[in-house]
Protein backbone atom coordinates (compact mmCIF):
# COMPACT_ATOMS: atom_id res chain seq x y z
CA UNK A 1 -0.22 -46.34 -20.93
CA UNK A 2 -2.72 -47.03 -18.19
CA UNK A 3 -5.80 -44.84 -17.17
CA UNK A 4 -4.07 -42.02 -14.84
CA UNK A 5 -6.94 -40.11 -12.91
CA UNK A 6 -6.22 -36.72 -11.88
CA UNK A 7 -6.25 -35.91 -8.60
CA UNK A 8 -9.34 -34.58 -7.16
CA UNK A 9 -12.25 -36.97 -8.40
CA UNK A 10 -13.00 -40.17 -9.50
CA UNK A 11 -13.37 -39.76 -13.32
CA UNK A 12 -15.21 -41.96 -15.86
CA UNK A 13 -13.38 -45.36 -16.60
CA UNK A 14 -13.72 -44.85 -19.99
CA UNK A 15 -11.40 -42.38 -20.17
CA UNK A 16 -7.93 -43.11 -21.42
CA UNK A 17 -5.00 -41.69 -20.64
CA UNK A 18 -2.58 -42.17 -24.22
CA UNK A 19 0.02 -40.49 -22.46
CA UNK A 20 0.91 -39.83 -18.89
CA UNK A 21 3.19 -37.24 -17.00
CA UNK A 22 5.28 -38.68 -13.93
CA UNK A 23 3.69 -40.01 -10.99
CA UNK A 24 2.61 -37.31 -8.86
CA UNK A 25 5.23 -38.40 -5.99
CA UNK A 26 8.17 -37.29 -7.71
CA UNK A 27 6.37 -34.21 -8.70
CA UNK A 28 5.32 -33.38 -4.31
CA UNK A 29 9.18 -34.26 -3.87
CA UNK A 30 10.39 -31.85 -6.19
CA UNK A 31 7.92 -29.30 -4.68
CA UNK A 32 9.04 -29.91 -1.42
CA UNK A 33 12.87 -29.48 -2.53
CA UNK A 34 11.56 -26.22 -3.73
CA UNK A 35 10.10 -25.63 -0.85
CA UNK A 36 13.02 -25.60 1.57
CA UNK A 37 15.39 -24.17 -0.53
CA UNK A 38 12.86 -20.69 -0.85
CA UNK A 39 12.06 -20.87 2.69
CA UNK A 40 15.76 -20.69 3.62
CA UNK A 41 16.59 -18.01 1.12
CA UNK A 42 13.84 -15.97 2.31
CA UNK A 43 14.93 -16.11 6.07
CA UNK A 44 18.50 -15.62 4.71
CA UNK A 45 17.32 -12.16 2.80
CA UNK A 46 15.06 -11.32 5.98
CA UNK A 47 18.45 -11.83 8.12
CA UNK A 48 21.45 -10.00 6.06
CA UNK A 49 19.18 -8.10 3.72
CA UNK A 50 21.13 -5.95 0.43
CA UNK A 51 24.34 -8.37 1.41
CA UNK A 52 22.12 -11.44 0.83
CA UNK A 53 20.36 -10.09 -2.30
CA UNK A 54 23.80 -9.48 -3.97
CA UNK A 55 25.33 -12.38 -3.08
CA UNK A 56 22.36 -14.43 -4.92
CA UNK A 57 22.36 -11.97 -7.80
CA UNK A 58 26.47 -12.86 -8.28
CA UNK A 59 25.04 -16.80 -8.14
CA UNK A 60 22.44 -16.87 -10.15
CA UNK A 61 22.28 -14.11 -12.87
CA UNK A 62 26.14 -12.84 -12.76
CA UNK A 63 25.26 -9.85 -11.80
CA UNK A 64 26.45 -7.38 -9.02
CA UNK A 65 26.38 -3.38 -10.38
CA UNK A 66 27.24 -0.73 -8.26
CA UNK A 67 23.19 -0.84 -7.44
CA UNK A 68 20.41 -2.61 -8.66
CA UNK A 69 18.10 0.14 -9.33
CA UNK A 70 18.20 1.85 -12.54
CA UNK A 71 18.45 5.67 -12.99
CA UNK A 72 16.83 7.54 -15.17
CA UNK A 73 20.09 8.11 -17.32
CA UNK A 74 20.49 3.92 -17.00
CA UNK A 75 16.57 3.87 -18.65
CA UNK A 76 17.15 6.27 -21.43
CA UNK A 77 20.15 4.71 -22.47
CA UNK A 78 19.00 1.18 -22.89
CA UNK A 79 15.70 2.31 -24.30
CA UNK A 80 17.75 3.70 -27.23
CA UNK A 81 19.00 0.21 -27.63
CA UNK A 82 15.40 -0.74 -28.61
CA UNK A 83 15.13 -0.40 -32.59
CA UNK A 84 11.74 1.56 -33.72
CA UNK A 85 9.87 -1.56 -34.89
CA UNK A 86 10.70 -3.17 -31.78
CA UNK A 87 9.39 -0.15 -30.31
CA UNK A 88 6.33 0.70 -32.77
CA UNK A 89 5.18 -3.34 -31.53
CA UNK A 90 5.84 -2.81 -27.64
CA UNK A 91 3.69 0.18 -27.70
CA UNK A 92 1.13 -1.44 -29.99
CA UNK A 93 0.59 -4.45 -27.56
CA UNK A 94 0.61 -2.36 -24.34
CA UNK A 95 -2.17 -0.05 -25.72
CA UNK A 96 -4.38 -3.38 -26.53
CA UNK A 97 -3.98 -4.60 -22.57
CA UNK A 98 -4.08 -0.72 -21.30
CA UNK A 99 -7.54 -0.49 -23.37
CA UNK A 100 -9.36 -3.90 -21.72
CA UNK A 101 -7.78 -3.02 -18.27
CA UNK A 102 -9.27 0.57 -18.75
CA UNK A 103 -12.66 -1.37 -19.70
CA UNK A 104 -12.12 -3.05 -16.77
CA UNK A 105 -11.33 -0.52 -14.89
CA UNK A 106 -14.38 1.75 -16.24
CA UNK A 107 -16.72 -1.44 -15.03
CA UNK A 108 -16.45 -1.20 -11.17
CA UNK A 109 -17.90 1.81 -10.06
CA UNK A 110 -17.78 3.19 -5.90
CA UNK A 111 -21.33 2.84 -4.68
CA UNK A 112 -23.79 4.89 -2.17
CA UNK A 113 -27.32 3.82 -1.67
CA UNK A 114 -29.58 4.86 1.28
CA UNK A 115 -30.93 1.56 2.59
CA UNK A 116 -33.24 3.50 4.99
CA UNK A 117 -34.56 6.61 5.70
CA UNK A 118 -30.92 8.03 7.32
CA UNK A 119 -28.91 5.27 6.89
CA UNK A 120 -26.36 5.40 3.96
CA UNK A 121 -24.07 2.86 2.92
CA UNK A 122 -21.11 2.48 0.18
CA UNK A 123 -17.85 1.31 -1.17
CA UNK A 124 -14.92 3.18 -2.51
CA UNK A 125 -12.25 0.84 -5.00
CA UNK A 126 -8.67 2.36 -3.62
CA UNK A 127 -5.65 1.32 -5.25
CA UNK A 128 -3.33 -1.07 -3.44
CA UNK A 129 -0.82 1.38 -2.39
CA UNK A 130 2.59 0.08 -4.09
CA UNK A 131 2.93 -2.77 -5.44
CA UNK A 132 6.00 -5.55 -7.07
CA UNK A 133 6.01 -6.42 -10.63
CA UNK A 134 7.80 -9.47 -11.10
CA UNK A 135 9.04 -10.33 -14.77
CA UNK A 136 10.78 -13.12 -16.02
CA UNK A 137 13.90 -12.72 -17.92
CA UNK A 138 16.82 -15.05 -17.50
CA UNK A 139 15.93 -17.75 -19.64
CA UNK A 140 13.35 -15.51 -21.41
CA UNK A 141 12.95 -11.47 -21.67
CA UNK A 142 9.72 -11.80 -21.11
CA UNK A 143 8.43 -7.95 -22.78
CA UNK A 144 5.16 -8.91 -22.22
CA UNK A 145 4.85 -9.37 -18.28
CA UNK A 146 5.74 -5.94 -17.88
CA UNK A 147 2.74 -5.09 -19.69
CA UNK A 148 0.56 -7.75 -17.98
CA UNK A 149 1.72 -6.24 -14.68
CA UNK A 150 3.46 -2.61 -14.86
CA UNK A 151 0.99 -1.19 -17.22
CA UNK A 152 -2.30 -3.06 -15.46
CA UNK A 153 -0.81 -1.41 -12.08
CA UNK A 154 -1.25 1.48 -13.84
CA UNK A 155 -4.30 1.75 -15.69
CA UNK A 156 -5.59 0.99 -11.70
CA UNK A 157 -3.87 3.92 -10.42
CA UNK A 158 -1.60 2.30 -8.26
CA UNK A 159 0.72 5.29 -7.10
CA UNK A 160 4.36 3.30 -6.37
CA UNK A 161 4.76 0.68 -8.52
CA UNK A 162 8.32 -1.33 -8.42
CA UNK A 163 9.35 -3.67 -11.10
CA UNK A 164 12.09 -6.29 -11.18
CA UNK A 165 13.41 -8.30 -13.82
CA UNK A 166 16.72 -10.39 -13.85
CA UNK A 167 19.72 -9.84 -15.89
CA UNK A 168 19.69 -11.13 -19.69
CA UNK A 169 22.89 -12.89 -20.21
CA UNK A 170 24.36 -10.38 -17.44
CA UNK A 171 23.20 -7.30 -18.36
CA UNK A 172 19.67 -5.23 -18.41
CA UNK A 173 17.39 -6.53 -21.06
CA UNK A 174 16.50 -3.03 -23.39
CA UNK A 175 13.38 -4.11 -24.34
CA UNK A 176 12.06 -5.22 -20.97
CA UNK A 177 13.32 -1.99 -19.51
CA UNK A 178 11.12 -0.01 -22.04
CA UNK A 179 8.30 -2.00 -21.25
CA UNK A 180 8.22 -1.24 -17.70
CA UNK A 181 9.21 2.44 -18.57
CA UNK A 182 6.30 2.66 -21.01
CA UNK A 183 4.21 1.24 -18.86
CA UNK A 184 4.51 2.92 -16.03
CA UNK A 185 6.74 2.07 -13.49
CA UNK A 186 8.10 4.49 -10.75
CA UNK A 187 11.26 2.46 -9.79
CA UNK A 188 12.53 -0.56 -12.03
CA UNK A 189 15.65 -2.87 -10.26
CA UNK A 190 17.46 -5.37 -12.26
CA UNK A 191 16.98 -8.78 -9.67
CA UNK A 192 15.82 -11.43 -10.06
CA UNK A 193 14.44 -15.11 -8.82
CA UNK A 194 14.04 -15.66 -5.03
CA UNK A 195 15.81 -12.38 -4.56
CA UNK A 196 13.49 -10.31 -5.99
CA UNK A 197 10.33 -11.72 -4.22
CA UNK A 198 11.94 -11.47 -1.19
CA UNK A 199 13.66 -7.84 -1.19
CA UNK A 200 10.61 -6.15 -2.13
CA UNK A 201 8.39 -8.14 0.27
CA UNK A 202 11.00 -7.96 3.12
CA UNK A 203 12.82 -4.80 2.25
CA UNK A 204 15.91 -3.95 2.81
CA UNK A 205 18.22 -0.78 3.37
CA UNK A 206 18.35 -0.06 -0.13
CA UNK A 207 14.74 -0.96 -1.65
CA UNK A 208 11.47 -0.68 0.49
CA UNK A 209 8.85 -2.82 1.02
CA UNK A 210 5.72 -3.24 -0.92
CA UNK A 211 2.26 -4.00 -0.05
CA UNK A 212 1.75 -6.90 -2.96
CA UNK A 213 3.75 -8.92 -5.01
CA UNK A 214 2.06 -8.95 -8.57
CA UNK A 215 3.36 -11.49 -12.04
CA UNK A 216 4.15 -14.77 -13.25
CA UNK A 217 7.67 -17.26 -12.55
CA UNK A 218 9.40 -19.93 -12.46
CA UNK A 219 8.43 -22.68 -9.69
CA UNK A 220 10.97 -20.75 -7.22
CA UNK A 221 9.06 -17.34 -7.22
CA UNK A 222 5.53 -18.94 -7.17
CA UNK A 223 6.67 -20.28 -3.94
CA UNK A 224 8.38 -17.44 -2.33
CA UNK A 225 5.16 -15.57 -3.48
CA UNK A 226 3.35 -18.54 -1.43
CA UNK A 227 5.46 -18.12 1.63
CA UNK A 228 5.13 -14.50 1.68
CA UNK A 229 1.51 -14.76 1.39
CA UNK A 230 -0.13 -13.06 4.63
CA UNK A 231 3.21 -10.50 4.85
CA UNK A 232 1.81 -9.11 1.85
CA UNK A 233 -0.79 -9.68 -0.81
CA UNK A 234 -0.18 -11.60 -3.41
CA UNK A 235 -2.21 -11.45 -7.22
CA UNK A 236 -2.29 -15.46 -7.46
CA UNK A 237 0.12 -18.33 -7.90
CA UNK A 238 1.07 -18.16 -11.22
CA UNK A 239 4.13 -20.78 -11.37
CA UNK A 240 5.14 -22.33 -14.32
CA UNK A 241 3.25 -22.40 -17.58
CA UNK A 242 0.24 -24.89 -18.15
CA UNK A 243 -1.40 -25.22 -21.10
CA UNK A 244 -4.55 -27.31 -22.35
CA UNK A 245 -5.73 -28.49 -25.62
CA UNK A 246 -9.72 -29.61 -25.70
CA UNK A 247 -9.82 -30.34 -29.99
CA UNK A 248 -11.83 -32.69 -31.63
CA UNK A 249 -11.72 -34.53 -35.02
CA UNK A 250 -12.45 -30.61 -36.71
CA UNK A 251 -9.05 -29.40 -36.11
CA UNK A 252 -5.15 -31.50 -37.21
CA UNK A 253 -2.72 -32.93 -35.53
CA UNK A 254 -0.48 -30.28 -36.55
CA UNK A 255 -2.45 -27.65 -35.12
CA UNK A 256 -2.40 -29.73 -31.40
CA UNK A 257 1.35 -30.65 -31.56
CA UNK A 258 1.53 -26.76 -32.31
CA UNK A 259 -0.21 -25.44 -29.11
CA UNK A 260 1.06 -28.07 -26.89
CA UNK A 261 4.89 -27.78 -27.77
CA UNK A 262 4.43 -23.34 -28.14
CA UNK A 263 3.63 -23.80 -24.41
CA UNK A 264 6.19 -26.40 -23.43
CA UNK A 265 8.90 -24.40 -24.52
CA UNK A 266 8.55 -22.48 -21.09
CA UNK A 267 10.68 -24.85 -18.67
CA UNK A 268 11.50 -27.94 -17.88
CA UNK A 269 8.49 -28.50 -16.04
CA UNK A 270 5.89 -27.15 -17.78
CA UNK A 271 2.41 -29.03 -18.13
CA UNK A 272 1.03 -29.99 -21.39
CA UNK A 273 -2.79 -32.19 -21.71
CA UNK A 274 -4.23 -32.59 -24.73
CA UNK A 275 -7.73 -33.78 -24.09
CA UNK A 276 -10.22 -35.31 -26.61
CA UNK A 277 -12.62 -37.63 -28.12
CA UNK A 278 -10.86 -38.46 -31.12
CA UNK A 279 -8.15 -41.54 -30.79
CA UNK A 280 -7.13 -40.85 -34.51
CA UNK A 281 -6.56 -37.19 -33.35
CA UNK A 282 -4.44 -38.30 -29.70
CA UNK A 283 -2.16 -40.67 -31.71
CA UNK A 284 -1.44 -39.10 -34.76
CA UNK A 285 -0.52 -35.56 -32.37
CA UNK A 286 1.51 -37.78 -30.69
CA UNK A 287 2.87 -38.47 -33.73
CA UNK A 288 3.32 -34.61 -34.94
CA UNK A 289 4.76 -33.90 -31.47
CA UNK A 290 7.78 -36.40 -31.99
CA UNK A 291 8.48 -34.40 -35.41
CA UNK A 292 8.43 -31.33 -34.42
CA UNK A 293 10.46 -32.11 -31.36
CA UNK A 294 13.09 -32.53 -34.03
CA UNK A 295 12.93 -29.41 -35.34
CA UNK A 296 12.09 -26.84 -32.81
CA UNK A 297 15.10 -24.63 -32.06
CA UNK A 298 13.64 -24.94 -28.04
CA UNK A 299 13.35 -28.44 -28.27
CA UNK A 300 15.50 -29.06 -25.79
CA UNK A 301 12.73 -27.62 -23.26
CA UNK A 302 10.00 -28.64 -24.40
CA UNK A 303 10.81 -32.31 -24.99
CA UNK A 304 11.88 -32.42 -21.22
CA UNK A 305 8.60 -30.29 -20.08
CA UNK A 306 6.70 -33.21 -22.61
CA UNK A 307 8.58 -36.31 -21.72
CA UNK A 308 7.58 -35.16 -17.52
CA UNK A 309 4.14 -33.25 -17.91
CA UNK A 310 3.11 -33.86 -20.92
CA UNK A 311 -1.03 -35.74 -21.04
CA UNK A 312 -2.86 -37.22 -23.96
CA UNK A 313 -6.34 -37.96 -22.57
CA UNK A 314 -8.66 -39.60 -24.84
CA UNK A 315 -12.33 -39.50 -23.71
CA UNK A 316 -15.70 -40.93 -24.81
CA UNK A 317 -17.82 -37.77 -24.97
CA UNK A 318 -17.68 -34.04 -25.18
CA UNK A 319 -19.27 -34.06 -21.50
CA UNK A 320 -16.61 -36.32 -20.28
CA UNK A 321 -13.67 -33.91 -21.80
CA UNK A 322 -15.63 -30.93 -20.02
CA UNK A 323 -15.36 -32.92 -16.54
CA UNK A 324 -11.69 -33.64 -17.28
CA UNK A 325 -10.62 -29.95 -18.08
CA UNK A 326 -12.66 -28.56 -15.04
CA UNK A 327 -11.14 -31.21 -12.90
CA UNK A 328 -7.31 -30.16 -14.65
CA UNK A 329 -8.07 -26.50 -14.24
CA UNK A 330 -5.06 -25.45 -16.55
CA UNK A 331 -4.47 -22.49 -16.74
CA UNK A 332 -4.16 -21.78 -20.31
CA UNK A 333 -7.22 -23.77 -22.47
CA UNK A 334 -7.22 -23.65 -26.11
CA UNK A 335 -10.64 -24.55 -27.40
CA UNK A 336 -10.85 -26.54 -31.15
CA UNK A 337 -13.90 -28.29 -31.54
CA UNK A 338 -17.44 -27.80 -32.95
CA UNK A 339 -19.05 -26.48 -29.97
CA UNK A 340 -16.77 -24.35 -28.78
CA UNK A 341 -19.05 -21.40 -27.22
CA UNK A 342 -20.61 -24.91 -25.24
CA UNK A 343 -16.96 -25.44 -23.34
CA UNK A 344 -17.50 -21.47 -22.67
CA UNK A 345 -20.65 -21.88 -20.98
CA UNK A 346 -19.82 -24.80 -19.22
CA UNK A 347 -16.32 -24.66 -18.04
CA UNK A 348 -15.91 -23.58 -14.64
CA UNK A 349 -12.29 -24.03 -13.53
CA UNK A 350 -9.26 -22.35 -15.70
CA UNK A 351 -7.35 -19.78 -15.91
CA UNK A 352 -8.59 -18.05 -19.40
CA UNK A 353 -10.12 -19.88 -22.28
CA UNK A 354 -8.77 -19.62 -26.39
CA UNK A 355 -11.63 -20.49 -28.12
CA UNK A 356 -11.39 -21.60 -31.51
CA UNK A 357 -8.50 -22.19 -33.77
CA UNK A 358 -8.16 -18.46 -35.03
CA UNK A 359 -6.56 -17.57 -32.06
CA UNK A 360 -4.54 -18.97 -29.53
CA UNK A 361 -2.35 -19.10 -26.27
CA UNK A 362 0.25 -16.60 -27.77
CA UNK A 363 -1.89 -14.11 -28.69
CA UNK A 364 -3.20 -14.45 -24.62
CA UNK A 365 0.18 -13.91 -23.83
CA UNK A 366 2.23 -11.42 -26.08
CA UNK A 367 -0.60 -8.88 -27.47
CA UNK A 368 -4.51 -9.47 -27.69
CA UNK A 369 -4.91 -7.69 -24.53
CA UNK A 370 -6.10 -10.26 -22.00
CA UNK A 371 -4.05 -10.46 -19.01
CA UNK A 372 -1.44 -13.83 -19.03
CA UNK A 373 -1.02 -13.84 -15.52
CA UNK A 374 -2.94 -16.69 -14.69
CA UNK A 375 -3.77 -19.45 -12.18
CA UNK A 376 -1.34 -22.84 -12.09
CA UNK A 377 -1.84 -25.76 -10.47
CA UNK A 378 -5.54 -26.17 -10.01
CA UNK A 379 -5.70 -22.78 -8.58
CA UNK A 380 -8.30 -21.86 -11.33
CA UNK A 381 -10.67 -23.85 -9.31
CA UNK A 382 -11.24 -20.81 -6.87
CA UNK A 383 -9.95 -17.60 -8.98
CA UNK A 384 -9.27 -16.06 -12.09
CA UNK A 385 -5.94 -14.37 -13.49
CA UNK A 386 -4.49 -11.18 -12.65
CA UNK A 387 -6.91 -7.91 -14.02
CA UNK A 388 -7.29 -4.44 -13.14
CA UNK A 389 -9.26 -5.07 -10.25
CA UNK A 390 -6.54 -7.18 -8.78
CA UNK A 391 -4.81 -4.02 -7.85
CA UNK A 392 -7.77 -2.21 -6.14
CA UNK A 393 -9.20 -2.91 -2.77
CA UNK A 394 -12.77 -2.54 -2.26
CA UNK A 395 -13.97 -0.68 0.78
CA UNK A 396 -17.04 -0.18 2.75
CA UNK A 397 -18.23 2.68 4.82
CA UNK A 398 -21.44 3.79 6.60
CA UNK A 399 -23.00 6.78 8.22
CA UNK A 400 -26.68 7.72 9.67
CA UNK A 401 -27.70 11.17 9.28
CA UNK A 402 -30.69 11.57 11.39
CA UNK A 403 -31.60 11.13 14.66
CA UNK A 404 -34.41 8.68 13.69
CA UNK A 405 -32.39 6.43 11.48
CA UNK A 406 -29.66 6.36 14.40
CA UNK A 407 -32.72 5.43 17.18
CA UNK A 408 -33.70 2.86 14.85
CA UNK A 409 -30.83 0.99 13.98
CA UNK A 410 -29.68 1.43 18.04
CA UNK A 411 -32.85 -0.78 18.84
CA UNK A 412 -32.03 -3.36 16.55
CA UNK A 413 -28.54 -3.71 17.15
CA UNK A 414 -28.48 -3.66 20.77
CA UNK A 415 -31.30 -6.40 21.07
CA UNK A 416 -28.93 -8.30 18.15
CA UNK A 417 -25.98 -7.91 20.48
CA UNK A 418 -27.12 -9.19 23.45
CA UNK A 419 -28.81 -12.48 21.66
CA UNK A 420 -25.12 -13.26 20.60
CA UNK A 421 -23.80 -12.07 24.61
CA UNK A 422 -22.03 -8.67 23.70
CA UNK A 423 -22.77 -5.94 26.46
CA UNK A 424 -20.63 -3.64 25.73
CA UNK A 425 -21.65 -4.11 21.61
CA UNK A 426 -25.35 -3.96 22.80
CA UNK A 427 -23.85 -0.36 24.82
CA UNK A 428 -22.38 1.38 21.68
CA UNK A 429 -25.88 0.75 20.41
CA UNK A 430 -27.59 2.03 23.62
CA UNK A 431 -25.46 4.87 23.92
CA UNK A 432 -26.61 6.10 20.48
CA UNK A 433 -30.46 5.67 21.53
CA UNK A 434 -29.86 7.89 24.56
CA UNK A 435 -27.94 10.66 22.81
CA UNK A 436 -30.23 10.57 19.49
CA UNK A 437 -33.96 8.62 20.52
CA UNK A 438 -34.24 8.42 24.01
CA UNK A 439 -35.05 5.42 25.81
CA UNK A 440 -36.77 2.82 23.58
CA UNK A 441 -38.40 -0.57 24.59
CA UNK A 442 -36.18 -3.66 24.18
CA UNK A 443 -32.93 -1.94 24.36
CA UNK A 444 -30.43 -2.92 26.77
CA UNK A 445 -30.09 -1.64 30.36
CA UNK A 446 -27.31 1.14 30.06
CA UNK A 447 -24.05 0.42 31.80
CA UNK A 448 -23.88 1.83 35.27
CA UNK A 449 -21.03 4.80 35.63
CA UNK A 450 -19.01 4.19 38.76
């Protein structure tokens, strides 16, 4: 196929693109599709609230119990469903993200300093006060995003944490249901989709609103998330799964095909670039992709995510596949090649890097213990995946406790007010100087009580 540069930059003409996804106007028409259908669900939840959220439960997931929230009886009984090895391995890979989110944690500390005789400043780290986990589960039971987001929420001491996962083939999925248990979560409602985002954004008679939607979803929820932006916070845009390859001639086809198709299998729309500097390497993975696609009990997926988003992009030089992948910013980056802590120096934009061909994306996102709520489409270019600190706001406070230090900084503020035209800034200051200083050259003339 022809050279395909990504949006954002020109990129080198050398570099080849073996394989390109669709033209990026059919994907900004499916987005906007997207688009319109979230934005009228949203007003459509906002307008009839529970009545709306049931009615799209019954359409989507088949699903319309008595109430959506579990009880405590509901919790205990599915999490007896769970058999112990199934158990033994939930616990196993919560501990390992509970133990780098307490590292995390442990690693931003509340400040006070005294920047002047009198004057002290400082920040506290509060937890957001409640918070919506979000975890995928009708195509998938996706065990591990309760994890990723319950057990994070935790670990930051978020006091009212709300999950919601859809039904699994119409009923509560046990395993996810422990997972959110386990990790930590104070109410846990089976919903899903568009209906989920919106009810605990938006509230409604029977669930209350958070202050931040927190996890990872299909293109639907990544927008709803999007359009409820500013209503609350939001972690990041984590929409469908991307994934990157950067390999050169030290690592097989086999391996590639692998990493590329293990990531595919998410949707239907799910991006997939294999970037490198080998053309033996591109075309026989292309190769290796096309047989496994024939054997892969989700090939159905990922041959449609592959066929649609799927990139081989062959380049010259290892700086040239460095300025692709930054330009890309995907949000999962598996690094195979014989410089591999030189792509960690150097790359700038992604979401979180697998470096070396020990590991790789499914250990990111089932058990190693980094978080795999990351940022899609380009949205690594200006901030990292969801972590402890995602969940904790940091705030600033100030007080002067002597008259001097209150004198001094009086004089300096009010002549710094009235440069930028503030009287009654420059009289808070003034005020002060009176009470604590007395009158002091330069300050501003008082305002006159009437």
């Amino acid at each position: 196929m022809g050279e395909t540069p990504s949006p954002g930059k020109e990129l080198s003409m050398a570099i080849q693109y073996l394989k390109s996804s669709k033209p990026e106007g059919e994907k900004q028409a499916d987005d906007l599709q997207i688009r319109s259908v979230v934005e009228n669900t949203l007003q459509d939840i906002e307008n009839r609230g529970d009545a709306a959220v049931r009615e799209l439960s019954e359409k989507f997931d088949n699903y319309s119990p008595p109430s959506f929230r579990l009880s405590q009886a509901d919790i205990e009984a599915l999490m007896k469903k769970v058999s112990p090895g199934d158990l033994d391995d939930i616990k196993f890979a919560q501990q390992q993200v509970r133990n780098f989110a307490k590292a995390q944690r442990d690693s931003m500390l509340d400040i006070e300093i005294e920047t002047l005789p009198g004057v002290i400043l400082g920040h506290k780290n509060i937890p957001v006060q409640s918070v919506g986990c979000y975890v995928p589960g009708g195509k998938f039971p996706m065990v591990a995003s309760a994890h990723m987001s319950v057990a994070t929420a935790s670990v930051a001491g978020v006091p009212r944490i709300v999950a919601c996962t859809p039904a699994f083939k119409g009923e509560p999925n046990p395993a996810v249901i422990t997972a959110m248990q386990l990790g930590g979560a104070h109410e846990i409602y089976v919903l899903g989709g568009i209906q989920a985002i919106g009810a605990m954004a938006i509230g409604t008679k029977t669930i209350a609103p958070v202050h931040m939607l927190i996890g990872p979803g299909n293109a639907y929820v990544a927008e709803a998330k999007r359009q409820l932006f500013g209503r609350v916070g939001i972690d990041l845009l984590a929409g469908p799964t991307e994934t990157m390859v950067i390999a050169d001639q030290t690592v097989d086809a086999e391996m590639c095909a692998t990493d590329l198709l293990g990531q595919a299998e998410h949707g239907y729309n799910s991006p997939a670039f294999l970037v490198t500097n080998s053309r033996r390497l591109a075309e026989t993975t292309l190769a290796e992709i096309d047989r496994l696609l024939q054997i892969l009990p989700t090939a159905e997926t990922a041959r449609a995510s592959w066929a649609d988003y799927g990139e081989v992009i062959l380049c010259d030089t290892y700086d040239e596949m460095l300025d692709v992948a930054n330009d890309i910013a995907s949000e999962h980056v598996q690094v195979m090649t014989d410089r591999d802590d030189w792509f960690l120096e150097h790359m700038t934009c992604y979401g979180a890097l697998f470096l070396g061909p020990r590991t790789n994306v499914s250990n990111g996102d089932k058990v190693i213990g980094t978080n795999h709520t990351l940022p899609t489409k380009r949205a690594g270019r200006y901030t990292g995946g969801l972590w402890v600190g995602k969940f904790l706001k940091t705030h600033s406070y100030q007080k002067i406790t002597t008259d001097e230090a209150a004198a001094t900084m009086a004089a300096y503020c009010s002549r710094l007010c009235l440069l930028e035209g503030f009287a009654g800034h420059a009289e808070q200051a003034n005020l002060r100087a009176r009470r604590y200083g007395g009158s002091k050259v330069g300050f501003a003339q008082p305002v006159e009580k009437t």
